[in-house]
Protein backbone atom coordinates (compact mmCIF):
# COMPACT_ATOMS: atom_id res chain seq x y z
CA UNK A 1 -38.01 -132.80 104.62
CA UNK A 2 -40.46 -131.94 107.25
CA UNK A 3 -38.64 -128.58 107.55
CA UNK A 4 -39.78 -127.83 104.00
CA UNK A 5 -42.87 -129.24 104.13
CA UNK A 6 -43.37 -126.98 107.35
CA UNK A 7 -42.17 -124.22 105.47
CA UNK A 8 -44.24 -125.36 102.47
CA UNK A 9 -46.97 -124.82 104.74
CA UNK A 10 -46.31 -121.41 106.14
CA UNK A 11 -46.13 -119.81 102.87
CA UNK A 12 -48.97 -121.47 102.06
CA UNK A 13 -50.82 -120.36 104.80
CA UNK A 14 -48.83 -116.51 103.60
CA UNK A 15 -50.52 -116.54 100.52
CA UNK A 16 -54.20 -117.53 101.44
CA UNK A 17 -53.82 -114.67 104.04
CA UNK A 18 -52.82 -112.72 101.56
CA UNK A 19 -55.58 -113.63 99.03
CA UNK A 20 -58.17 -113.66 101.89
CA UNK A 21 -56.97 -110.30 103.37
CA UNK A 22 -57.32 -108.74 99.14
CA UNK A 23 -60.63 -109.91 99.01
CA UNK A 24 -61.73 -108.81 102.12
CA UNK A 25 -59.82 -105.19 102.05
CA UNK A 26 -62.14 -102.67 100.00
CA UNK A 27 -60.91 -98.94 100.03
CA UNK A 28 -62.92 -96.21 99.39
CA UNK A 29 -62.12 -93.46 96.20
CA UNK A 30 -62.61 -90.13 96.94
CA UNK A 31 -65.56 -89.52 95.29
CA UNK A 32 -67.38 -92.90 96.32
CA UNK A 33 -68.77 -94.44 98.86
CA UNK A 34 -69.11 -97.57 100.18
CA UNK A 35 -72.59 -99.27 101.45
CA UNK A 36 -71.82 -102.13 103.43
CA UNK A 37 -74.33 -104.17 104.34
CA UNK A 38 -75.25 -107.59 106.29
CA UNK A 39 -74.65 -106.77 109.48
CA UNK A 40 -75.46 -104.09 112.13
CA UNK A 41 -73.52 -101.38 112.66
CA UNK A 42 -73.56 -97.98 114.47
CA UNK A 43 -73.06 -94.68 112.10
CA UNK A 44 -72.85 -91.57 113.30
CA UNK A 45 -75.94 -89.42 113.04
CA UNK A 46 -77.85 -92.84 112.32
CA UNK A 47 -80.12 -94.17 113.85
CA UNK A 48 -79.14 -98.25 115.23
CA UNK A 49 -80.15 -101.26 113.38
CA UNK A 50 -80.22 -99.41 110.27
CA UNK A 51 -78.86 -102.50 108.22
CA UNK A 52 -76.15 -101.27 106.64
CA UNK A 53 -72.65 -99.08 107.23
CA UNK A 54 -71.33 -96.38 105.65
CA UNK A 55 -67.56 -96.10 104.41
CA UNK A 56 -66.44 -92.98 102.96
CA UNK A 57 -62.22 -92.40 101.93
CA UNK A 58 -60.82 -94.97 104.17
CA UNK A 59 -60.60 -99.41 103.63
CA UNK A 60 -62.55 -101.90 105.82
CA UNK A 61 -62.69 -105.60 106.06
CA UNK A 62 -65.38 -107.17 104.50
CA UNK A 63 -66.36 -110.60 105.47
CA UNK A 64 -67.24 -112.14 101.65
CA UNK A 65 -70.21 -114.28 101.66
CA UNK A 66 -71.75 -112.65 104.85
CA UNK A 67 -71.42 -109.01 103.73
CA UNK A 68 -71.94 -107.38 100.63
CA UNK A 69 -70.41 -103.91 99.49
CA UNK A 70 -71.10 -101.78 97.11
CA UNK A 71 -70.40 -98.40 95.57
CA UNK A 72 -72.41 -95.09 95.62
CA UNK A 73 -70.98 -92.07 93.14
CA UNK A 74 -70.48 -89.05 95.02
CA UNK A 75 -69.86 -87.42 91.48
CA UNK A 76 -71.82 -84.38 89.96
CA UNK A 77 -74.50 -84.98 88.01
CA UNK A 78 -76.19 -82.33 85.53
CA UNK A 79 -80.10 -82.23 84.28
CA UNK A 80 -81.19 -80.15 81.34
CA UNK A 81 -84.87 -78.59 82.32
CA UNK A 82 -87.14 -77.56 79.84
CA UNK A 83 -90.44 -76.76 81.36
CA UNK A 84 -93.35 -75.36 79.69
CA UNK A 85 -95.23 -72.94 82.00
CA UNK A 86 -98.15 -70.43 82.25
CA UNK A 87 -97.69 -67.52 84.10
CA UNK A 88 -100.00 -65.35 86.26
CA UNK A 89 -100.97 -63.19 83.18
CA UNK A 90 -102.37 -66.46 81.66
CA UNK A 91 -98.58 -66.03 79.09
CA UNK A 92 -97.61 -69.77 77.80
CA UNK A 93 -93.76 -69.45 78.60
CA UNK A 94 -90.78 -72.30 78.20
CA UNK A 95 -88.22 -72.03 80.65
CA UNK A 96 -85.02 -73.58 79.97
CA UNK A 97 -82.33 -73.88 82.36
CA UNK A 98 -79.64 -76.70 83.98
CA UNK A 99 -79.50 -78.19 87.51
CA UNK A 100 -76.14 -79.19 89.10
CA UNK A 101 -76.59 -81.68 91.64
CA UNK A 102 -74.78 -84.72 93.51
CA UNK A 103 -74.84 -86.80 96.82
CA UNK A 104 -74.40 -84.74 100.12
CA UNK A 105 -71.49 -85.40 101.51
CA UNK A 106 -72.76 -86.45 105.17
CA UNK A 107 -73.64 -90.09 105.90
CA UNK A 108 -77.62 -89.06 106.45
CA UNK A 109 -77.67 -87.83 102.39
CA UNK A 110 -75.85 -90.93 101.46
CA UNK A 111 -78.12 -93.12 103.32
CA UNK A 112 -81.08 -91.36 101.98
CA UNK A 113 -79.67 -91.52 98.62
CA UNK A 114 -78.22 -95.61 98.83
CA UNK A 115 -81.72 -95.93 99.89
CA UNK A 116 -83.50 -94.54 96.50
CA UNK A 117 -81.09 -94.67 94.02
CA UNK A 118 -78.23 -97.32 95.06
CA UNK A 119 -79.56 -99.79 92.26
CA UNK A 120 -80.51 -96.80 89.70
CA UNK A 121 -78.50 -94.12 89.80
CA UNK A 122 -79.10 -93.30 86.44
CA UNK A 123 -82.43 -92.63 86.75
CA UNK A 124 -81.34 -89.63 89.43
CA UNK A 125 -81.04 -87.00 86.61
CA UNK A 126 -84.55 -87.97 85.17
CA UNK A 127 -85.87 -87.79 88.91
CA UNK A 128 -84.59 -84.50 89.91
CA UNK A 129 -85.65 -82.79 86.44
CA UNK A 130 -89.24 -84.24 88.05
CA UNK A 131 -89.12 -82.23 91.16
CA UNK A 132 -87.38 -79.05 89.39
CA UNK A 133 -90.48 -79.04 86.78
CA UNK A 134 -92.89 -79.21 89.10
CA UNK A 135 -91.73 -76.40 91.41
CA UNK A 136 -90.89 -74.31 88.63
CA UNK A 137 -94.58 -74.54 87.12
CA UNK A 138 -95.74 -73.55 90.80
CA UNK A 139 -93.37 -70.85 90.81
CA UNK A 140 -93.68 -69.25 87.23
CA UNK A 141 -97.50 -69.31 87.68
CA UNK A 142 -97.48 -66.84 90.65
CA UNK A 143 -95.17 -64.50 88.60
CA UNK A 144 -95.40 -62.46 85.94
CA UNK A 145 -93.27 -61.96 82.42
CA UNK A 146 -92.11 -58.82 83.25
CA UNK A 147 -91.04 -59.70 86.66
CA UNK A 148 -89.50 -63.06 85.29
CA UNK A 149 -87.72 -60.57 82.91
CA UNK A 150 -86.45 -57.71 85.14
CA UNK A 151 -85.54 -60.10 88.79
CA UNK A 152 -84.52 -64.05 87.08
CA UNK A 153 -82.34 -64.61 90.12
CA UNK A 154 -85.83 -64.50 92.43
CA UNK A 155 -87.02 -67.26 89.81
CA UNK A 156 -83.80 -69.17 90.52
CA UNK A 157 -83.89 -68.21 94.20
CA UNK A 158 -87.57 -69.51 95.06
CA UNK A 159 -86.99 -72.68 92.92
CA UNK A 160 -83.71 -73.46 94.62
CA UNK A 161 -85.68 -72.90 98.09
CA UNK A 162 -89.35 -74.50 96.97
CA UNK A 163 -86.99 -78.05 96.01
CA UNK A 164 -84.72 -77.81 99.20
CA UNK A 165 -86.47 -80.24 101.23
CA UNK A 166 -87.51 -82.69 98.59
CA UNK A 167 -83.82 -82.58 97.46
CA UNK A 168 -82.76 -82.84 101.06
CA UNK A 169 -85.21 -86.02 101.76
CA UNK A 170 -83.59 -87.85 98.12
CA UNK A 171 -79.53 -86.73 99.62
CA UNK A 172 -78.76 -84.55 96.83
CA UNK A 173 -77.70 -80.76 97.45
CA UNK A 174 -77.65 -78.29 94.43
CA UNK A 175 -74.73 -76.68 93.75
CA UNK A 176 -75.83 -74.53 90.71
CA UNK A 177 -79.46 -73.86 89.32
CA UNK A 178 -79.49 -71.79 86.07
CA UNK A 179 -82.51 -70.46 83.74
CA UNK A 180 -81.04 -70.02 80.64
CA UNK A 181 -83.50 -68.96 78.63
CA UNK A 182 -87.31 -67.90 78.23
CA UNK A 183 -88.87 -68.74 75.31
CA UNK A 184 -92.09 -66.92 74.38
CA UNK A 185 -94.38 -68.54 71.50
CA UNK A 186 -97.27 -65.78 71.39
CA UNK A 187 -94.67 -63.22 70.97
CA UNK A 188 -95.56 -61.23 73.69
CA UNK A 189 -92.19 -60.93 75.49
CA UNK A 190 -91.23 -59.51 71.77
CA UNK A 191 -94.30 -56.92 71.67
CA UNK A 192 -93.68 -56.04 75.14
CA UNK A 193 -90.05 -54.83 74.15
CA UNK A 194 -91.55 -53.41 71.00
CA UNK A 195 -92.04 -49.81 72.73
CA UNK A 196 -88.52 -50.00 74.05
CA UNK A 197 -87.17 -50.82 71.17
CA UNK A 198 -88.87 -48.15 69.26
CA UNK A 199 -87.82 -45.98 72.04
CA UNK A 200 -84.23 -47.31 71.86
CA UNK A 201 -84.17 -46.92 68.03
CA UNK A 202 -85.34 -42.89 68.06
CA UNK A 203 -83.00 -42.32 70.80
CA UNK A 204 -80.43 -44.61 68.82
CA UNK A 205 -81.34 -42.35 65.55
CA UNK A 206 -81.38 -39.60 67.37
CA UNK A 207 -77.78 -40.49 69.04
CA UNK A 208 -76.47 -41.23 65.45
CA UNK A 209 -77.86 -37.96 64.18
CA UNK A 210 -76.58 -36.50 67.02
CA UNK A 211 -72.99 -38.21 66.57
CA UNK A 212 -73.00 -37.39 62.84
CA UNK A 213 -73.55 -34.07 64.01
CA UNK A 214 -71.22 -33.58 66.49
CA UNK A 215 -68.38 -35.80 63.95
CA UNK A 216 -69.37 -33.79 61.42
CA UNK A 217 -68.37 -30.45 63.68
CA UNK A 218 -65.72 -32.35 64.80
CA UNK A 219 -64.05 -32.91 61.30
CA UNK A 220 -64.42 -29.10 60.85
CA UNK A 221 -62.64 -28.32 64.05
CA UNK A 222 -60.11 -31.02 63.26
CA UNK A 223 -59.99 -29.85 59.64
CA UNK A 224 -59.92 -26.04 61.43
CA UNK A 225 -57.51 -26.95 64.17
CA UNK A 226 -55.07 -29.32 60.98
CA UNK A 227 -55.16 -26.02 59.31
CA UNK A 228 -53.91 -23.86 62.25
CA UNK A 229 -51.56 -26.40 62.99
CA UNK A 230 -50.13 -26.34 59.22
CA UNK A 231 -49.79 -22.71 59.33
CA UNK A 232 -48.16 -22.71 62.77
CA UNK A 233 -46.00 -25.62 61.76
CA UNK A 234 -44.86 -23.30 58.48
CA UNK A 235 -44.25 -20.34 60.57
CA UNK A 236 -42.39 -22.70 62.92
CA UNK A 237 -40.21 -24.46 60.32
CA UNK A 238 -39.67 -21.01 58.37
CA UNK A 239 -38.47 -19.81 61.83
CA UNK A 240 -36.60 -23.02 62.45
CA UNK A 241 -35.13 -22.28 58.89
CA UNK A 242 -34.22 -18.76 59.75
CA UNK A 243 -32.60 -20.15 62.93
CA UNK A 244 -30.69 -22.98 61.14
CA UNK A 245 -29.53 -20.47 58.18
CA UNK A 246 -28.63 -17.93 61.20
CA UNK A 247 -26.95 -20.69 62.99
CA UNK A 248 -25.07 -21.98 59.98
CA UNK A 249 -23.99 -17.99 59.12
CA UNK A 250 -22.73 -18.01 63.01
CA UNK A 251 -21.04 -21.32 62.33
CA UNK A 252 -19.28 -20.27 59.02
CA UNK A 253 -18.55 -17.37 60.88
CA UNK A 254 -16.96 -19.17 63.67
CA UNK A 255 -14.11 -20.99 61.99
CA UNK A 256 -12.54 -17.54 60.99
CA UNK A 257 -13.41 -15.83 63.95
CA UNK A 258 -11.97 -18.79 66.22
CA UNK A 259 -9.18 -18.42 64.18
CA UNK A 260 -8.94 -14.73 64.87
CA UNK A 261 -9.35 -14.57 68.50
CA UNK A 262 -6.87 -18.02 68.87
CA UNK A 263 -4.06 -15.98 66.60
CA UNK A 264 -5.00 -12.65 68.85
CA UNK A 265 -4.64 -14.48 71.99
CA UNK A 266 -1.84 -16.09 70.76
CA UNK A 267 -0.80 -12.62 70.14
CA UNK A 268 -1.48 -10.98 73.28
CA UNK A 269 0.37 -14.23 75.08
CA UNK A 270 3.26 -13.76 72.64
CA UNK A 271 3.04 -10.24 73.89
CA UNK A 272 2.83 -11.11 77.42
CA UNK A 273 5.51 -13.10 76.98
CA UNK A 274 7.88 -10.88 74.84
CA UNK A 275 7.33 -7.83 77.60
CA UNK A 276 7.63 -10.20 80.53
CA UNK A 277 10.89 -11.83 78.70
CA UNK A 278 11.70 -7.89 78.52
CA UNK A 279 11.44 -7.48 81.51
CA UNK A 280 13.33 -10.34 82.79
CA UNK A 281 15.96 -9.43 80.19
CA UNK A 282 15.91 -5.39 82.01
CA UNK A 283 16.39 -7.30 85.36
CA UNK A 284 18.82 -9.22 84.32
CA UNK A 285 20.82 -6.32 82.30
CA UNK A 286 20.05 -3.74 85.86
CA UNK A 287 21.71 -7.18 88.19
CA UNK A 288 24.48 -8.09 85.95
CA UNK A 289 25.73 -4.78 83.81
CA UNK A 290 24.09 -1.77 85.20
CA UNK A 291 24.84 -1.98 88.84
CA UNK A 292 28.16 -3.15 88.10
CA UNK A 293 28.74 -0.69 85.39
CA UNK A 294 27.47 2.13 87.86
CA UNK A 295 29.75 0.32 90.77
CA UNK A 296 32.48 0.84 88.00
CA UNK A 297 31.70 4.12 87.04
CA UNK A 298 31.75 5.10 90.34
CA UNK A 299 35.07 3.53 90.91
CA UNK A 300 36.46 5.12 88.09
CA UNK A 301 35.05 8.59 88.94
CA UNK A 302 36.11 7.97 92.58
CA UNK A 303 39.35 7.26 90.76
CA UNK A 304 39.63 10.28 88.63
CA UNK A 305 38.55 12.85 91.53
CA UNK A 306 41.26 11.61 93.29
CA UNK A 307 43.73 11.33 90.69
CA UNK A 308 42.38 15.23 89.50
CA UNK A 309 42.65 16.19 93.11
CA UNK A 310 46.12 14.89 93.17
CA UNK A 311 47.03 16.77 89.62
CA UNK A 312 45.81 20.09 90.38
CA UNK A 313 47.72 20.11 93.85
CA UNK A 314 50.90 18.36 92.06
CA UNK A 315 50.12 21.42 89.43
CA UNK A 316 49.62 24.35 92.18
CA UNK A 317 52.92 23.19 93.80
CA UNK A 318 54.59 22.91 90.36
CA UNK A 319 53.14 26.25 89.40
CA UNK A 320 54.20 27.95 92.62
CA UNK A 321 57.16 26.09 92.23
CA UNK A 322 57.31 27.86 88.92
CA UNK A 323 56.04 31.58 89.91
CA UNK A 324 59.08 31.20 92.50
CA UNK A 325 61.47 30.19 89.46
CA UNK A 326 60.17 32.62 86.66
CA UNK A 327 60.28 35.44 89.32
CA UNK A 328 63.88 34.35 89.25
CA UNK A 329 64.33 34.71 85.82
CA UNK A 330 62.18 36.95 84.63
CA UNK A 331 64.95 39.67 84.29
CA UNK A 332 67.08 37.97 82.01
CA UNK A 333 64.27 36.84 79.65
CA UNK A 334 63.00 40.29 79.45
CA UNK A 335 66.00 41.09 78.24
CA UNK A 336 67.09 38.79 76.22
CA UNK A 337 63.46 39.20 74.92
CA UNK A 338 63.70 42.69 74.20
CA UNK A 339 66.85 42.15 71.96
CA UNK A 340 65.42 39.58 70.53
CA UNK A 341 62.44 42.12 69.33
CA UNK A 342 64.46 44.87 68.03
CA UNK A 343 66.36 42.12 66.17
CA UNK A 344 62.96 40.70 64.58
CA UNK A 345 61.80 44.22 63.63
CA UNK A 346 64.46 45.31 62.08
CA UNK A 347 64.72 41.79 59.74
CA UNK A 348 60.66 42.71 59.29
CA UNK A 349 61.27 46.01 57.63
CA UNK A 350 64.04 44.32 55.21
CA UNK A 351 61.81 41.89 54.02
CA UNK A 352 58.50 44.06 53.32
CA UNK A 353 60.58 46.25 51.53
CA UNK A 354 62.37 43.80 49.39
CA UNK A 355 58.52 42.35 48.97
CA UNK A 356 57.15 45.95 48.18
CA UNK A 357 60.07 46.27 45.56
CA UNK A 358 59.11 42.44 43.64
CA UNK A 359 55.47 43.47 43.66
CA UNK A 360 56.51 46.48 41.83
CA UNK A 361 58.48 45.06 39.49
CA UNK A 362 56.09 42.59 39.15
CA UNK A 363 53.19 45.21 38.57
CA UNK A 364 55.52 47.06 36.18
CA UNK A 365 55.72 44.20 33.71
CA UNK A 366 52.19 43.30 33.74
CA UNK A 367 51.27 46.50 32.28
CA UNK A 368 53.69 46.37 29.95
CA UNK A 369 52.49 43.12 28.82
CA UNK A 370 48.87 44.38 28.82
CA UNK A 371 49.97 47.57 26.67
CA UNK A 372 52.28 44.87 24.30
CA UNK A 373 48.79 42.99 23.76
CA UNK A 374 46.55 46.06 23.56
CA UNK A 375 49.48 47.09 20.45
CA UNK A 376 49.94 43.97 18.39
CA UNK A 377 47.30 41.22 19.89
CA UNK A 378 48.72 38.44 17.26
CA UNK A 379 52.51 38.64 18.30
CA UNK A 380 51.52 37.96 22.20
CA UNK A 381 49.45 35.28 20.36
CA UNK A 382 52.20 33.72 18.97
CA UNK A 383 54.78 34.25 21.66
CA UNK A 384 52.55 32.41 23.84
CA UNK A 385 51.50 29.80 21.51
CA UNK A 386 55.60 29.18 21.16
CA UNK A 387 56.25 29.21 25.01
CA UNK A 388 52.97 26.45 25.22
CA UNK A 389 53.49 24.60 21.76
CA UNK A 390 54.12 21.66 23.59
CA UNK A 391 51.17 21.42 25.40
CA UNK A 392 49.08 22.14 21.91
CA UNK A 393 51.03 19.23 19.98
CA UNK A 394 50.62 16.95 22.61
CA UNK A 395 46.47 17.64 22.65
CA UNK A 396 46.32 17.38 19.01
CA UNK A 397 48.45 14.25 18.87
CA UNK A 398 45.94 12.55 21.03
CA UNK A 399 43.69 12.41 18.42
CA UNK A 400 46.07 9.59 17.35
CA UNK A 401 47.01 7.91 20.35
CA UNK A 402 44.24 5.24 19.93
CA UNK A 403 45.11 4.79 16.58
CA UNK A 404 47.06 1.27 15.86
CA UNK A 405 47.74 1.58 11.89
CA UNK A 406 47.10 4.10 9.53
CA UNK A 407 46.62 3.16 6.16
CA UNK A 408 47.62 5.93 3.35
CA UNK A 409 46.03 5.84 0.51
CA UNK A 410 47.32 7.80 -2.76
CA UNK A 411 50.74 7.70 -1.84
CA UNK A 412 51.57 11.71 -1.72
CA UNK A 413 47.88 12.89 -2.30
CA UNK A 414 46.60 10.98 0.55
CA UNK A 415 49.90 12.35 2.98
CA UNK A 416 49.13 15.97 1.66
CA UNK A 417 45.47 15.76 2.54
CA UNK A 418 45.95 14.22 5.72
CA UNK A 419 48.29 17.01 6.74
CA UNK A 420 45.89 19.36 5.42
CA UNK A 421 43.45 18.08 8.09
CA UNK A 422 46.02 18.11 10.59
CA UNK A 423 46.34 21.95 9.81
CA UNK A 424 42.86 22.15 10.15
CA UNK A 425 43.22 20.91 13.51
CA UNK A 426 45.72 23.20 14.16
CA UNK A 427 43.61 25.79 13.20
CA UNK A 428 40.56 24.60 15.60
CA UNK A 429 43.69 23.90 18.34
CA UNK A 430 44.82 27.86 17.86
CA UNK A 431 41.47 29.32 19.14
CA UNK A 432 41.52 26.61 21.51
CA UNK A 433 45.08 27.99 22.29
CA UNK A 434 43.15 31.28 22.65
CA UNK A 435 40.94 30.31 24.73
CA UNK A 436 43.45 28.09 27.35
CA UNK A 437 44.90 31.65 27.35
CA UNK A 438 42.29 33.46 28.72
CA UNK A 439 41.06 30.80 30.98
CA UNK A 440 44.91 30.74 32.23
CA UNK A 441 45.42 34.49 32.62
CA UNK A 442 42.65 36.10 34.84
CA UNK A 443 42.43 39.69 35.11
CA UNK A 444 43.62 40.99 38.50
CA UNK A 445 42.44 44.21 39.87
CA UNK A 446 44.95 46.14 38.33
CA UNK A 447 45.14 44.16 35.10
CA UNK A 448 43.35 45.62 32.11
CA UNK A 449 40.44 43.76 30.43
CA UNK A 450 41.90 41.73 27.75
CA UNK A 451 41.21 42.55 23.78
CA UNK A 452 38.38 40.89 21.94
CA UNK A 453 40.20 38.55 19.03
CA UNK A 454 38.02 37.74 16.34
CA UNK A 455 37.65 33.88 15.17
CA UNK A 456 36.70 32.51 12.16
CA UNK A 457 34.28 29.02 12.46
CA UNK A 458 32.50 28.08 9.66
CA UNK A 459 32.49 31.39 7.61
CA UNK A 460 31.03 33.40 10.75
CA UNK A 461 32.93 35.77 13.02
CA UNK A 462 32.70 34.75 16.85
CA UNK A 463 34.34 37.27 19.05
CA UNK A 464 36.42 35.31 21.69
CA UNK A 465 37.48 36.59 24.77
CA UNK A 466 41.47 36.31 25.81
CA UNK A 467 43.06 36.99 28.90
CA UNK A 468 46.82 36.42 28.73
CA UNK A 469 48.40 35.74 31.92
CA UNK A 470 51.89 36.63 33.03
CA UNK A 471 53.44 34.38 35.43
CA UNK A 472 56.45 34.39 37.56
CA UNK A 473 58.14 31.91 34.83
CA UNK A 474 56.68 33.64 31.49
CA UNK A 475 58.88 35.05 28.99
């Protein structure tokens, strides 16, 4: 039990450390800082015995009930000035503007400021807008408007330097100082610009004339130059359109002519090919049956030289062989031959006598024959119409051959008149007769031209030439 009491104690004792050490530990934000005071202390860049220390973004014990701590804002702070003023011209002027201020940073500004405005810091806008009016009053009332107008950073300049040191001696450092804006009730900032702005309206009349102007000329050269451009843009898409129409002609054109020159090379390579395969073919035909056939033919002609050369000397022997024979006989034959002769030309003159004797006799009769027909025409008619008769009934019975049936009509009449158109027949058939007669009995050089026969055809005389030939077997 005393173990836990003991423990008991300790954390006990743990805690009210722990709650002592919290309310003794203060820390100091970044943009504070802490004023200690009730006790001495020794700052650096202060003086000793100042009464008071200085904690800036660190912690620190504080003892409570002997020292007290508290908090100075080392924030920014802003002040609005508006400050009426009369410049060196005697010009009522209101100057508007803003200050940007806050604590300096080094323990001397924060003491100087924890020593005026620890208890009221909002009174340290109100306080520097005091100091900033003042100066500026000073300031503007050395100058005047136009130089406020033209150089505003020497206003800002002189007031930032004229409330240095009373900013310094309060710890606040400006970080901006701004004039805004100058107000001018009498107008005169407005009549001073009045000549400037006339001057800037002529020249800005003058510049618009001069703008119209030059527009104007400008939408005439544009208007000019758009119009040279249409026409050159015609003539260039006329001559674009020639060129496509050209190129479309050359590209109708090519489809035939690519087909031309593709069949003509296919041509010339079918050519190429054809003389080459010609060749090859001439080759082949001079390797395999040329040379061979001339290897042949010289064989054979080797061949027959020799075989000739081997005839005509087989032939010379035989033929001297022969000269030495015939030589031999050629006694006997002569005289054998020499019988033989007279024999033949004796057995000659028989025969062309017994022919001289039959061409007589044969000459003999044709003139009788001739004189018989010069003397009674009609009987040598008729004797050789009886020797041919059978010839003439066999050409007039051919009329008939073709001839299946034959109907008679009229019993007797129609016999009687187709005999009497047979005879008529016969009739036509005798100067037919005739004229077989003279076609088969030429005259001969020694016969006499036959006797003209007169023929009746059709009630008019036609004068028919016969020439009656004797043969060998005539009668």
């Amino acid at each position: 039990m005393g173990i836990g009491i003991l423990a008991g104690a300790v954390v006990g004792s743990l805690v009210v450390l722990i709650v002592l050490f919290k309310m003794m530990w203060r820390v100091a934000e970044p943009n504070e800082a802490l004023i200690i005071s009730g006790s001495n202390h020794k700052n650096e860049g202060l003086g000793d015995g100042m009464g008071f220390r200085i904690v800036t973004g660190r912690g620190t014990l504080v003892v409570p009930g002997v020292q007290a701590v508290r908090k100075l804002s080392l924030d920014l702070n802003e002040t609005q000035l508006s400050v009426e003023c009369v410049t060196h011209q005697g010009i009522p002027l209101k100057v508007r503007g803003v200050v940007i201020f806050k604590v300096g940073d080094d323990f001397v500004s924060i003491a100087n400021a924890a020593r005026r405005f620890l208890d009221q810091q909002k009174l340290m806008s109100e306080r520097v807008h005091i100091v900033f009016a003042g100066h500026l009053r000073a300031i503007v009332g050395g100058l005047t408007v136009e130089d406020m107008i033209r150089d505003r950073e020497k206003l800002t300049g002189q007031a930032r330097s004229a409330c240095g040191t009373e900013m310094e001696k309060l710890g606040l450092i400006v970080d901006s100082l701004q004039i805004h804006e100058i107000e001018d009730p009498t107008g005169y900032i407005k009549n001073l610009a009045a000549p400037h702005a006339a001057a800037v309206q002529r020249d800005a009349r003058i510049a618009q004339a001069e703008a119209n102007r030059r527009a104007t000329e400008a939408e005439q050269q544009a208007a000019a130059r758009m119009s040279e451009a249409t026409r050159d843009s015609e003539i260039l898409q006329a001559g674009y359109q020639a060129e496509r129409d050209q190129a479309s002609a050359r590209a109708r054109q090519a489809g035939p002519l690519a087909d031309a020159a593709s069949r003509q090379e296919v041509v010339v390579q079918e050519t190429r090919v054809a003389e080459l395969e010609g060749l090859r073919k001439e080759q082949q035909l001079q390797a395999e049956v040329r040379k061979p056939a001339d290897a042949m033919a010289y064989e054979t002609r080797t061949l027959a030289e020799a075989e000739r050369d081997a005839r005509i000397s087989a032939a010379q022997a035989k033929a001297r062989e022969t000269e030495l024979a015939s030589a031999a006989t050629a006694t006997a034959t002569r005289v054998t031959g020499e019988a033989e002769a007279a024999a033949a030309h004796a057995k000659g003159l028989a025969v062309a006598e017994a022919t001289r004797a039959k061409g007589l006799a044969e000459a003999e009769a044709i003139k009788a024959r001739a004189a018989a027909l010069a003397e009674n025409q009609e009987a040598v008619v008729a004797q050789q119409l009886a020797e041919r008769w059978p010839e003439i009934v066999e050409a007039g019975a051919s009329a008939f051959g073709n001839v299946d049936q034959m109907v008679l009509l009229n019993g007797a009449d129609g016999m009687a008149e187709m005999f009497a158109k047979a005879l008529t027949m016969g009739g036509t058939g005798l100067g037919l007769a005739r004229q077989l007669l003279a076609t088969m009995s030429p005259a001969g050089p020694d016969r006499p031209a036959p006797a003209a026969v007169p023929a009746s055809r059709g009630g008019e005389e036609e004068v028919t030439t016969v020439e009656i030939t004797v043969g060998d077997d005539d009668t």
